[in-house]
PDB file of N, CA and C in Angstrom:
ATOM      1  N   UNK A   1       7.532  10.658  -5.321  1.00  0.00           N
ATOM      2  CA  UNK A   1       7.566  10.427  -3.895  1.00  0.00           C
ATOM      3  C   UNK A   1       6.272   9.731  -3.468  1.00  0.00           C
ATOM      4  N   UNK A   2       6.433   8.752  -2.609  1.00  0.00           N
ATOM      5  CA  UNK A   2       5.343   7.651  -2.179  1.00  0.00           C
ATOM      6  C   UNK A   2       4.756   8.231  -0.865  1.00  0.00           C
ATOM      7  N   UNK A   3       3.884   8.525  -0.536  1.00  0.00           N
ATOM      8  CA  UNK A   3       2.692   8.855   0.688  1.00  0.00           C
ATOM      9  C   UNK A   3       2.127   7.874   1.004  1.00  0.00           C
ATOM     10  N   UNK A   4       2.036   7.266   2.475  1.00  0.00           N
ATOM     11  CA  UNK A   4       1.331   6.440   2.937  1.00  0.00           C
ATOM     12  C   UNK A   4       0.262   7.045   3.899  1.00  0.00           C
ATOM     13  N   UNK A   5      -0.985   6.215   3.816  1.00  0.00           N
ATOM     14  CA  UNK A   5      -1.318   6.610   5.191  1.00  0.00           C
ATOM     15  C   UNK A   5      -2.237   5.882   5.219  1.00  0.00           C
ATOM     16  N   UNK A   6      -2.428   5.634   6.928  1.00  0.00           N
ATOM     17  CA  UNK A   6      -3.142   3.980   7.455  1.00  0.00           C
ATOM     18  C   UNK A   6      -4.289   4.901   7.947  1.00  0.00           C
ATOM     19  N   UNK A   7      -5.040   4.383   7.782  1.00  0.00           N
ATOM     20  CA  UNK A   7      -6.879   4.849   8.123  1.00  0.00           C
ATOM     21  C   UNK A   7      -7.242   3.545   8.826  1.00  0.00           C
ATOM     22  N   UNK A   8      -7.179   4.050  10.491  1.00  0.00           N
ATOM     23  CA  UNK A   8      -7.209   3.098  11.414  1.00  0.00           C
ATOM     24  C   UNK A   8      -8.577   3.356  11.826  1.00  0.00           C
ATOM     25  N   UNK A   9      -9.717   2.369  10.965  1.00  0.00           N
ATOM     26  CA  UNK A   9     -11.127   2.437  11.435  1.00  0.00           C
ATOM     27  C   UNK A   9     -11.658   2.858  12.735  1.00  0.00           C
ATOM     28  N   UNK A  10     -11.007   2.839  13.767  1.00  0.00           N
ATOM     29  CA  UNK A  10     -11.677   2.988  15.261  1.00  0.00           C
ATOM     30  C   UNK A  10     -11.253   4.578  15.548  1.00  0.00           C
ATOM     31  N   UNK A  11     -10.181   4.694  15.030  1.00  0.00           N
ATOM     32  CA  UNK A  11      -9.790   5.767  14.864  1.00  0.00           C
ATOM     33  C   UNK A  11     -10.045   7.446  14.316  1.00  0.00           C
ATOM     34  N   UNK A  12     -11.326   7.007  12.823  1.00  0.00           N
ATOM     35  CA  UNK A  12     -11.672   7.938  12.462  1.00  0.00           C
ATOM     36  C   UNK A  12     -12.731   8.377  12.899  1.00  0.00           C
ATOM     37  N   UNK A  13     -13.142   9.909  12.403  1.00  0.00           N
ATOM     38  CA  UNK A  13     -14.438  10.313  13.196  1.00  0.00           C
ATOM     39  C   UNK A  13     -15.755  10.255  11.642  1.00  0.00           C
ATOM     40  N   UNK A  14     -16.941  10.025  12.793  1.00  0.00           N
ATOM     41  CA  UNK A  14     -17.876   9.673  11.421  1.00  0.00           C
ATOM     42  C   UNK A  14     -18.134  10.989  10.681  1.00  0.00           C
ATOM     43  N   UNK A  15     -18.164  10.293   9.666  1.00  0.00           N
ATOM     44  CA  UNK A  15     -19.010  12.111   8.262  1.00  0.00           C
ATOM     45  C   UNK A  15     -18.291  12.881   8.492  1.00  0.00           C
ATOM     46  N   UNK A  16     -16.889  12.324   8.176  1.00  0.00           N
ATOM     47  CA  UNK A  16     -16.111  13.682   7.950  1.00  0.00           C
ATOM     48  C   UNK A  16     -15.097  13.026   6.685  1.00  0.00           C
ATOM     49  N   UNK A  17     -15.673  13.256   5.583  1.00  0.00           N
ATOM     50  CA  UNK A  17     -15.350  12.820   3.653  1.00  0.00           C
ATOM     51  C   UNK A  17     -13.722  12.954   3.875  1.00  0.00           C
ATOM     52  N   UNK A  18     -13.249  12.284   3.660  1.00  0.00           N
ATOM     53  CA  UNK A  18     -11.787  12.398   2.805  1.00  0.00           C
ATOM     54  C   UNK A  18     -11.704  12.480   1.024  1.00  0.00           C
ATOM     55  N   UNK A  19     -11.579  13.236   0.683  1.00  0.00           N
ATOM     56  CA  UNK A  19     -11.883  13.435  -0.875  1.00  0.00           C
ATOM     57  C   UNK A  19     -10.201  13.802  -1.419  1.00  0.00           C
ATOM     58  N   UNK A  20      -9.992  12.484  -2.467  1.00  0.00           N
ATOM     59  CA  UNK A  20      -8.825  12.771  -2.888  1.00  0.00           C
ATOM     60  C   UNK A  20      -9.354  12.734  -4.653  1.00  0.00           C
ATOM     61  N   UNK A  21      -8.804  13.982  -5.344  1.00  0.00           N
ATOM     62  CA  UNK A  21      -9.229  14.052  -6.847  1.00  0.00           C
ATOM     63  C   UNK A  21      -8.103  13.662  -7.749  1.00  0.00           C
ATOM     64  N   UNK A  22      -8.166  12.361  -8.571  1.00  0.00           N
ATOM     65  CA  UNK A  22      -7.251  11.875  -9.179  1.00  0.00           C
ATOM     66  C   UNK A  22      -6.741  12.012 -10.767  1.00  0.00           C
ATOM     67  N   UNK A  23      -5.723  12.611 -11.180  1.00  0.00           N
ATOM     68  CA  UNK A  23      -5.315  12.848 -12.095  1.00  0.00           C
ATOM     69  C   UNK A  23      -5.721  12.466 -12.954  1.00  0.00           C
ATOM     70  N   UNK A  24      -5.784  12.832 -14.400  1.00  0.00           N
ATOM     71  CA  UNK A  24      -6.300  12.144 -15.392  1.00  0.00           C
ATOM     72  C   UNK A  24      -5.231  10.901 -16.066  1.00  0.00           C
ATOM     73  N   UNK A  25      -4.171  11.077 -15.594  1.00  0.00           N
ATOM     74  CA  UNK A  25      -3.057  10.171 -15.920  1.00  0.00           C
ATOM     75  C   UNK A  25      -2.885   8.889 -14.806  1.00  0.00           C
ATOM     76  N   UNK A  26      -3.295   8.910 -13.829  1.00  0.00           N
ATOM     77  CA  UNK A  26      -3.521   8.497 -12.736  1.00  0.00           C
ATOM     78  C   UNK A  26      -3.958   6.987 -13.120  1.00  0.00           C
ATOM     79  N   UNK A  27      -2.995   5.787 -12.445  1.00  0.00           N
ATOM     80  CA  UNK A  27      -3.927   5.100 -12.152  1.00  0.00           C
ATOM     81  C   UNK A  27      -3.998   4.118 -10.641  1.00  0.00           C
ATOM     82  N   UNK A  28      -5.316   3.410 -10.641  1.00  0.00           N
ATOM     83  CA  UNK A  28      -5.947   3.448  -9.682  1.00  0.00           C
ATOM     84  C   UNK A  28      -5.926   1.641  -9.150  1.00  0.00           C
ATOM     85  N   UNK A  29      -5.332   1.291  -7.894  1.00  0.00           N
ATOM     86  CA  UNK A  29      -5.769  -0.016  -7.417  1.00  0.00           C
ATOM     87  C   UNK A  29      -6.119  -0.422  -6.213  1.00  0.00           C
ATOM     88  N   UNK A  30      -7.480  -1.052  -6.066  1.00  0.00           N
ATOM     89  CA  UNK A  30      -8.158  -1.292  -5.015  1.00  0.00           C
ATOM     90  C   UNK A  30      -8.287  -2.566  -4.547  1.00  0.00           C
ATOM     91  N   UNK A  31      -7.740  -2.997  -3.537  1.00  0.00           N
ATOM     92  CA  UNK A  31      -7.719  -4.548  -3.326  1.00  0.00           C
ATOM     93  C   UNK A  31      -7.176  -5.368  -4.184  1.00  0.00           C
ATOM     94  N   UNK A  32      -5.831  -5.307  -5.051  1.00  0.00           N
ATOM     95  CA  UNK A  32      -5.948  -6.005  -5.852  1.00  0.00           C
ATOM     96  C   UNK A  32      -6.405  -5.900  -6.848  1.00  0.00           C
ATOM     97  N   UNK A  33      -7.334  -5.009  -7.517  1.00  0.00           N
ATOM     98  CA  UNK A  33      -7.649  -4.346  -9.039  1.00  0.00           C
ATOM     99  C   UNK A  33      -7.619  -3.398  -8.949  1.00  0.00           C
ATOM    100  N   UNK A  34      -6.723  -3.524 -10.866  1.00  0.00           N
ATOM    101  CA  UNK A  34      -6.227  -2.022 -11.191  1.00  0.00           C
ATOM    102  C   UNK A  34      -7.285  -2.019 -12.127  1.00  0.00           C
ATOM    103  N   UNK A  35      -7.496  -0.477 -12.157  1.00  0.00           N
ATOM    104  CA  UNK A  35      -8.371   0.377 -12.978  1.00  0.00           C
ATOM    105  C   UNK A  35      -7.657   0.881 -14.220  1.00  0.00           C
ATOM    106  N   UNK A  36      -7.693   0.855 -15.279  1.00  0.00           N
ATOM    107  CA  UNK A  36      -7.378   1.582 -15.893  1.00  0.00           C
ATOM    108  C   UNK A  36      -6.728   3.224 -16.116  1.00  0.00           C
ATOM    109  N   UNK A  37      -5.393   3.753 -16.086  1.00  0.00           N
ATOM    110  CA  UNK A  37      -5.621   5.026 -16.413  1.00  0.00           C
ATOM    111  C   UNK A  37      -6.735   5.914 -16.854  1.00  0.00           C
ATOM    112  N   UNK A  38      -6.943   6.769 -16.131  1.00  0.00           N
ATOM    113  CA  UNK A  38      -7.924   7.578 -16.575  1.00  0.00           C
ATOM    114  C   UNK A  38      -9.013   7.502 -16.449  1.00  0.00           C
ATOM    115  N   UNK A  39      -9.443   6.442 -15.690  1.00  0.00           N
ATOM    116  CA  UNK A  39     -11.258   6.271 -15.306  1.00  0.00           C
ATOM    117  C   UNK A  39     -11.252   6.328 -14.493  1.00  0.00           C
ATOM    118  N   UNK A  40     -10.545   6.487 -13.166  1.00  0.00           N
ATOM    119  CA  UNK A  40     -11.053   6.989 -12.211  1.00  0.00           C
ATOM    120  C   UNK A  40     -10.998   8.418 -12.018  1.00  0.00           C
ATOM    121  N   UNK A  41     -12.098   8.937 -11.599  1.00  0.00           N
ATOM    122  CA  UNK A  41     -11.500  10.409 -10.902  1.00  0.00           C
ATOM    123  C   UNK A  41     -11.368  10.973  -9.878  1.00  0.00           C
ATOM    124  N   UNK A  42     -12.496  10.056  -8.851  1.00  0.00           N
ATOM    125  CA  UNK A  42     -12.266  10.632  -7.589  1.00  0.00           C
ATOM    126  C   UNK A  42     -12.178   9.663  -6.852  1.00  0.00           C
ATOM    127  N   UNK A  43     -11.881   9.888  -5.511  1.00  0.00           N
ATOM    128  CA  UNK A  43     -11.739   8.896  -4.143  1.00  0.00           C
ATOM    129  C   UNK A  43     -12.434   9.412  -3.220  1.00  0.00           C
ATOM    130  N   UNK A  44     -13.840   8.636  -2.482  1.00  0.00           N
ATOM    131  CA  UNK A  44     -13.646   9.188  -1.597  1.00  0.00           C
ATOM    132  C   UNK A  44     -13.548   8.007   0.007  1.00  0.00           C
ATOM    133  N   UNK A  45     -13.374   8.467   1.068  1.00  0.00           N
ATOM    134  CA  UNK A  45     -13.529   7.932   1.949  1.00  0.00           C
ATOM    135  C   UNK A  45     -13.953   8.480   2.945  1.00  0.00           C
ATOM    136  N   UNK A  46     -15.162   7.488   3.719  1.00  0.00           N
ATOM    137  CA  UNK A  46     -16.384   7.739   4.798  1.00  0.00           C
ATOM    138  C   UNK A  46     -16.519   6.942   6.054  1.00  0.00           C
ATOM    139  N   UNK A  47     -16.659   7.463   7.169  1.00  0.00           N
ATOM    140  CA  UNK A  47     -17.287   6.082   8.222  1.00  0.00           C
ATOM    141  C   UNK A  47     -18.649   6.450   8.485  1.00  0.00           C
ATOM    142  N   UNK A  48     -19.432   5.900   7.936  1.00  0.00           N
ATOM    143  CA  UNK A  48     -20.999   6.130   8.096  1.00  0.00           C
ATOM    144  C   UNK A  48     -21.377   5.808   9.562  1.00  0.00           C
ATOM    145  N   UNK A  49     -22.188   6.427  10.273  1.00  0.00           N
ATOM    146  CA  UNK A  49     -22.944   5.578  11.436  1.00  0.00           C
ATOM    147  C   UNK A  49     -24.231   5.191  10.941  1.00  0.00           C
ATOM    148  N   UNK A  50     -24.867   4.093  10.663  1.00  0.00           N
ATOM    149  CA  UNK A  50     -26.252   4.299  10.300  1.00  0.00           C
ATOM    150  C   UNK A  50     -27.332   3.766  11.672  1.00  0.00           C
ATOM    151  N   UNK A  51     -28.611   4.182  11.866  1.00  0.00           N
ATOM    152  CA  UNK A  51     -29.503   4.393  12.429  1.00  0.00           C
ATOM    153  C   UNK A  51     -29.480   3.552  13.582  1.00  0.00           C
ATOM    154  N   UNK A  52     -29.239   2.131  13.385  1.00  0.00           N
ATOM    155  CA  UNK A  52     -28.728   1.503  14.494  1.00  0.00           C
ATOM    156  C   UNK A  52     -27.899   1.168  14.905  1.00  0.00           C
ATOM    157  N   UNK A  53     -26.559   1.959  14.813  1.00  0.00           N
ATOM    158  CA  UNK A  53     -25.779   2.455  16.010  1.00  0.00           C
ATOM    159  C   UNK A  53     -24.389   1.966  14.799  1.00  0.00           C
ATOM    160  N   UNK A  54     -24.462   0.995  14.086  1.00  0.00           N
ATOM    161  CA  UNK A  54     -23.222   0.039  13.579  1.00  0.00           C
ATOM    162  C   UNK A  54     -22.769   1.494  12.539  1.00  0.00           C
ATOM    163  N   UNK A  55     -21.840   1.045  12.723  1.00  0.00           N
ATOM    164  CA  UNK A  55     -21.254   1.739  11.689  1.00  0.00           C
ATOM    165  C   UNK A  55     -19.747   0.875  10.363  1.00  0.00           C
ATOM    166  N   UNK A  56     -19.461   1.364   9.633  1.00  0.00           N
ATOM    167  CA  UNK A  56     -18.827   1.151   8.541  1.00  0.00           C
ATOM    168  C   UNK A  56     -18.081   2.210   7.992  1.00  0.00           C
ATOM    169  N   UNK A  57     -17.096   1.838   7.269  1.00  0.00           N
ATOM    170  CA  UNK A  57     -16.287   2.589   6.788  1.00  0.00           C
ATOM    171  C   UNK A  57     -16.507   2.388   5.086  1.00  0.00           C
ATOM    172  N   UNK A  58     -16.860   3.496   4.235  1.00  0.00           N
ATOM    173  CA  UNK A  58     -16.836   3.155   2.420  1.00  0.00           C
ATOM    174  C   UNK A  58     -15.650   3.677   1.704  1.00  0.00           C
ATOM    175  N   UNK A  59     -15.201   3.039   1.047  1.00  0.00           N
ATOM    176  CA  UNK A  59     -14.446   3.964   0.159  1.00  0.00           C
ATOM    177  C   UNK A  59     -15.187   3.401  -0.889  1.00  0.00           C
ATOM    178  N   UNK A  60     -15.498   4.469  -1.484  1.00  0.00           N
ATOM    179  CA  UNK A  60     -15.867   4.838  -3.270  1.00  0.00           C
ATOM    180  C   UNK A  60     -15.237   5.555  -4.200  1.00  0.00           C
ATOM    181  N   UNK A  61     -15.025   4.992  -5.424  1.00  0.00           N
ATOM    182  CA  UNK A  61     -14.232   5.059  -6.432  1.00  0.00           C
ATOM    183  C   UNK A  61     -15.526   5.404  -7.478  1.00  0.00           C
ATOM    184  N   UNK A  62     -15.083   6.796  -8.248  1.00  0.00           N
ATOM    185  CA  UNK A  62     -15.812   7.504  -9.114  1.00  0.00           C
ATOM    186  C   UNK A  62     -15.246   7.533 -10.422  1.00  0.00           C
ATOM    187  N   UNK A  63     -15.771   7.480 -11.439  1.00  0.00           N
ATOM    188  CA  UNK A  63     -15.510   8.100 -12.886  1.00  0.00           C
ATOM    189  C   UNK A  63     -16.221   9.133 -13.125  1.00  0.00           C
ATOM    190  N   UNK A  64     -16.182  10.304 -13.102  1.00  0.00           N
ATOM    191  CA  UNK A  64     -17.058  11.156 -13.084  1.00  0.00           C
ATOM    192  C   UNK A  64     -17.592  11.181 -11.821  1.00  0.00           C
ATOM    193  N   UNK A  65     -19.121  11.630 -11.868  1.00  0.00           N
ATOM    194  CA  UNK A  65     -20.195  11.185 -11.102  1.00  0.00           C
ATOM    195  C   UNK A  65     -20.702  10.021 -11.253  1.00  0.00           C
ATOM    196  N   UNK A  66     -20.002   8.960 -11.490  1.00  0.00           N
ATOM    197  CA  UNK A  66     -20.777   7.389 -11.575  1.00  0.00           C
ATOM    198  C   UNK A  66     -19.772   6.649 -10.802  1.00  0.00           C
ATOM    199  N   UNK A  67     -20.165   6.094  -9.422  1.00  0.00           N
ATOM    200  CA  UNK A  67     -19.729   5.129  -8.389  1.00  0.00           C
ATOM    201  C   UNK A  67     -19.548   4.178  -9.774  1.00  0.00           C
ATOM    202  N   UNK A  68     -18.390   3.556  -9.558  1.00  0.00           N
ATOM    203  CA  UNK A  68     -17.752   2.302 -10.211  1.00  0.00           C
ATOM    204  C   UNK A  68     -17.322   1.089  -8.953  1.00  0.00           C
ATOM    205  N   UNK A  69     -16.886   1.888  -7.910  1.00  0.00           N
ATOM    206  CA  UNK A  69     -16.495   0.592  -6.770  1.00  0.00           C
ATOM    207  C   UNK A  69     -16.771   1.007  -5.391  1.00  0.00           C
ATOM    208  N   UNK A  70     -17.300   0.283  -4.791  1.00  0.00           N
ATOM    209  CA  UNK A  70     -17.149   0.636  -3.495  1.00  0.00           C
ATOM    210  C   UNK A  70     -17.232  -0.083  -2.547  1.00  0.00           C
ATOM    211  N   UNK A  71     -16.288  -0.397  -1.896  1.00  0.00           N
ATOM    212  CA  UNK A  71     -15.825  -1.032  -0.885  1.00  0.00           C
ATOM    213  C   UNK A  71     -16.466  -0.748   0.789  1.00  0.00           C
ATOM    214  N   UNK A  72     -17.546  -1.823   1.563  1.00  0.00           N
ATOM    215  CA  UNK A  72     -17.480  -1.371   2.763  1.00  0.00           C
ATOM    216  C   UNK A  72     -17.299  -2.543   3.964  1.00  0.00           C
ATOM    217  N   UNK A  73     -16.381  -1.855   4.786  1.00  0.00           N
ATOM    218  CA  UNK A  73     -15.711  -2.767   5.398  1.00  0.00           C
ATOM    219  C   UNK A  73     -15.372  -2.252   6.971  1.00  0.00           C
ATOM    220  N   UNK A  74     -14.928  -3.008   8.214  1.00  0.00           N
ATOM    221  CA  UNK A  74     -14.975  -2.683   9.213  1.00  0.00           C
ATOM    222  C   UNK A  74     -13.324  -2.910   9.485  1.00  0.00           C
ATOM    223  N   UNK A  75     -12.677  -3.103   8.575  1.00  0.00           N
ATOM    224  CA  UNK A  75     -11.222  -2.761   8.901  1.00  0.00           C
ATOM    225  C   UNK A  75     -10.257  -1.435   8.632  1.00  0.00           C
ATOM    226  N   UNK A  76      -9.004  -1.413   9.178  1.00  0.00           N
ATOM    227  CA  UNK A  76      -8.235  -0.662   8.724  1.00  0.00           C
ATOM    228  C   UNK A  76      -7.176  -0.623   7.490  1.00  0.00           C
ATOM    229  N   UNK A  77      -7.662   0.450   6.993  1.00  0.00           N
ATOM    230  CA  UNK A  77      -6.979   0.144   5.292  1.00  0.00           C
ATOM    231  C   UNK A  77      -5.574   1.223   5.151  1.00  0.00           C
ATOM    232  N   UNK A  78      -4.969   1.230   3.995  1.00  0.00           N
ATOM    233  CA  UNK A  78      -3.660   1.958   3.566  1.00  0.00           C
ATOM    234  C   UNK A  78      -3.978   2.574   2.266  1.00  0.00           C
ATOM    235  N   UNK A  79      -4.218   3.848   2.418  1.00  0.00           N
ATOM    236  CA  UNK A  79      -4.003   4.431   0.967  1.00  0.00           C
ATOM    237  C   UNK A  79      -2.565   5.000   0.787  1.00  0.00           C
ATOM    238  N   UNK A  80      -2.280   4.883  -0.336  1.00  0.00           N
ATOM    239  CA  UNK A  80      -0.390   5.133  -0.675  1.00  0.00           C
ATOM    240  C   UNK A  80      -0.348   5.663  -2.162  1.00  0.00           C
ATOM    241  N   UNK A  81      -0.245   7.177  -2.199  1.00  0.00           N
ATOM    242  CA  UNK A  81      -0.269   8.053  -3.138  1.00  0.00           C
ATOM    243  C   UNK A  81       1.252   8.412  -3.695  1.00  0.00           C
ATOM    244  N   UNK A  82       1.147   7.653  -4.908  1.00  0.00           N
ATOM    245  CA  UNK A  82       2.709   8.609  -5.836  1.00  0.00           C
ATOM    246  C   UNK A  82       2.532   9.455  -6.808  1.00  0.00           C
ATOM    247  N   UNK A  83       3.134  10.232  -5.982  1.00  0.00           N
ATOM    248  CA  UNK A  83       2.886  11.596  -6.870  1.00  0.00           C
ATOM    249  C   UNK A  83       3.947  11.860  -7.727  1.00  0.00           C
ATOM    250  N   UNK A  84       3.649  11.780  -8.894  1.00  0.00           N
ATOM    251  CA  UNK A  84       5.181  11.792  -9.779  1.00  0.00           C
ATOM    252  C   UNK A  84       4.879  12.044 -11.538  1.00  0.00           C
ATOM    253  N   UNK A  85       5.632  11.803 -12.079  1.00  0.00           N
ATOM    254  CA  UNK A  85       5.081  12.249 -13.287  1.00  0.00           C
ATOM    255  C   UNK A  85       3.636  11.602 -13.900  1.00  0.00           C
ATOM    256  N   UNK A  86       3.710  10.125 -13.424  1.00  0.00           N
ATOM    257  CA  UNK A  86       2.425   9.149 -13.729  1.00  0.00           C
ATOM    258  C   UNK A  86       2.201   8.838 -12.364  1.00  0.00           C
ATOM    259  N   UNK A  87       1.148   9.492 -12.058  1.00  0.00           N
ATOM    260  CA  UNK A  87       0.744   9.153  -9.871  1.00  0.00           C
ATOM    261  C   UNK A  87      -0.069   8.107 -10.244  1.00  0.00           C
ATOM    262  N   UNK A  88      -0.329   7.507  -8.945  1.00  0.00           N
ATOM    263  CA  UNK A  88      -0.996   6.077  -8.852  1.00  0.00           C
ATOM    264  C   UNK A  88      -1.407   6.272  -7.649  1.00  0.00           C
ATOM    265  N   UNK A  89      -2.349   5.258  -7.309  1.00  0.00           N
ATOM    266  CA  UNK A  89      -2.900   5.104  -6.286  1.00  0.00           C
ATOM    267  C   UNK A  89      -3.672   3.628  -6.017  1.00  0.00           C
ATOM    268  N   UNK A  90      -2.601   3.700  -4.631  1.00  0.00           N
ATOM    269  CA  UNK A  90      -3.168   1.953  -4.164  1.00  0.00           C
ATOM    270  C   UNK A  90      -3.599   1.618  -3.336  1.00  0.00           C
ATOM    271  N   UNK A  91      -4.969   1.362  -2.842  1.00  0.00           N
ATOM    272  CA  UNK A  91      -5.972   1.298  -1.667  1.00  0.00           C
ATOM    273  C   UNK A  91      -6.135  -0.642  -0.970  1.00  0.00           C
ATOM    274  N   UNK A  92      -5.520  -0.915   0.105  1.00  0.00           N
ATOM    275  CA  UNK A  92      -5.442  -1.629  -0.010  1.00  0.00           C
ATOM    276  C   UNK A  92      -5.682  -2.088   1.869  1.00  0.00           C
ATOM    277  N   UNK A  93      -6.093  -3.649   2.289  1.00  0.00           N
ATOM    278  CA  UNK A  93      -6.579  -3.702   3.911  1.00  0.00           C
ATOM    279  C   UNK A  93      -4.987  -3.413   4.398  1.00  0.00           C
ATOM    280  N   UNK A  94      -5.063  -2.930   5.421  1.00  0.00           N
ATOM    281  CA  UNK A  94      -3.962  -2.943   6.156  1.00  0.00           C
ATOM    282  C   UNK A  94      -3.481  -4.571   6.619  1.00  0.00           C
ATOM    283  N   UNK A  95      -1.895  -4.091   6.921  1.00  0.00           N
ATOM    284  CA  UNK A  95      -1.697  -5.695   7.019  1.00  0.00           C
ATOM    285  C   UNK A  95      -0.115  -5.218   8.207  1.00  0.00           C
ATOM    286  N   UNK A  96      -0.361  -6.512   8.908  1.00  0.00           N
ATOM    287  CA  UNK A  96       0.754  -6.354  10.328  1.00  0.00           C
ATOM    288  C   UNK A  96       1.789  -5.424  10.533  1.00  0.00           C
ATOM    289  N   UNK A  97       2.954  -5.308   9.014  1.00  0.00           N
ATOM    290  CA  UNK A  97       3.731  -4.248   9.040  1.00  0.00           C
ATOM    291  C   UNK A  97       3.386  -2.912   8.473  1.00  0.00           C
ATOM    292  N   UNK A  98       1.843  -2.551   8.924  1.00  0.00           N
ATOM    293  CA  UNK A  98       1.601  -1.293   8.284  1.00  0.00           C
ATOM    294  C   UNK A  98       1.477  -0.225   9.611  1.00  0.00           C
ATOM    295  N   UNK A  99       1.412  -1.383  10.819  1.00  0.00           N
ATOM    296  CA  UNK A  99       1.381  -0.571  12.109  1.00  0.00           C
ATOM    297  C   UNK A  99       2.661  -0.235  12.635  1.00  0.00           C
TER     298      UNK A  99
END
């Protein structure tokens, strides 16, 4: 079964982690690159405010404890989780028919 869900930048509140922990069978695509099964392990997603006022949204992609990707950007994105015998996960900008 496929899970969507649109993370509408204006929308979220800052420093509050979305942490999704990804299977070891799992694999992983971000913009357009896939990761290999099994190297990723975690997800997370953030809207930072930093000091002068701007803020951003990160998603970071972990193997372990070692950042491998991270994406920061001022749009609204789609993460879409299948959960199934081999889950996947595809992180990707939102686009017209996602609203």
């Amino acid at each position: 079964m496929r899970n969507t869900r649109l993370l509408k930048y204006h929308d979220m509140e800052a420093k509050v982690l979305e942490n999704y922990n990804v299977a070891p069978v799992a694999s992983v695509t971000l913009n357009n690159v896939m990761f290999a099964d099994g190297v990723i392990s975690k997800i997370e997603i953030l809207k930072h405010i930093a000091k002068d006022g701007s803020d951003n949204l990160f998603i970071n992609l972990y193997m372990g404890n070692i950042n491998v990707a991270t994406v920061v950007t001022n749009d609204d994105y789609v993460i879409e989780v299948e959960d199934d015998k081999y889950p996947s996960y595809w992180i990707r900008k939102a686009k017209e028919y996602d609203y």
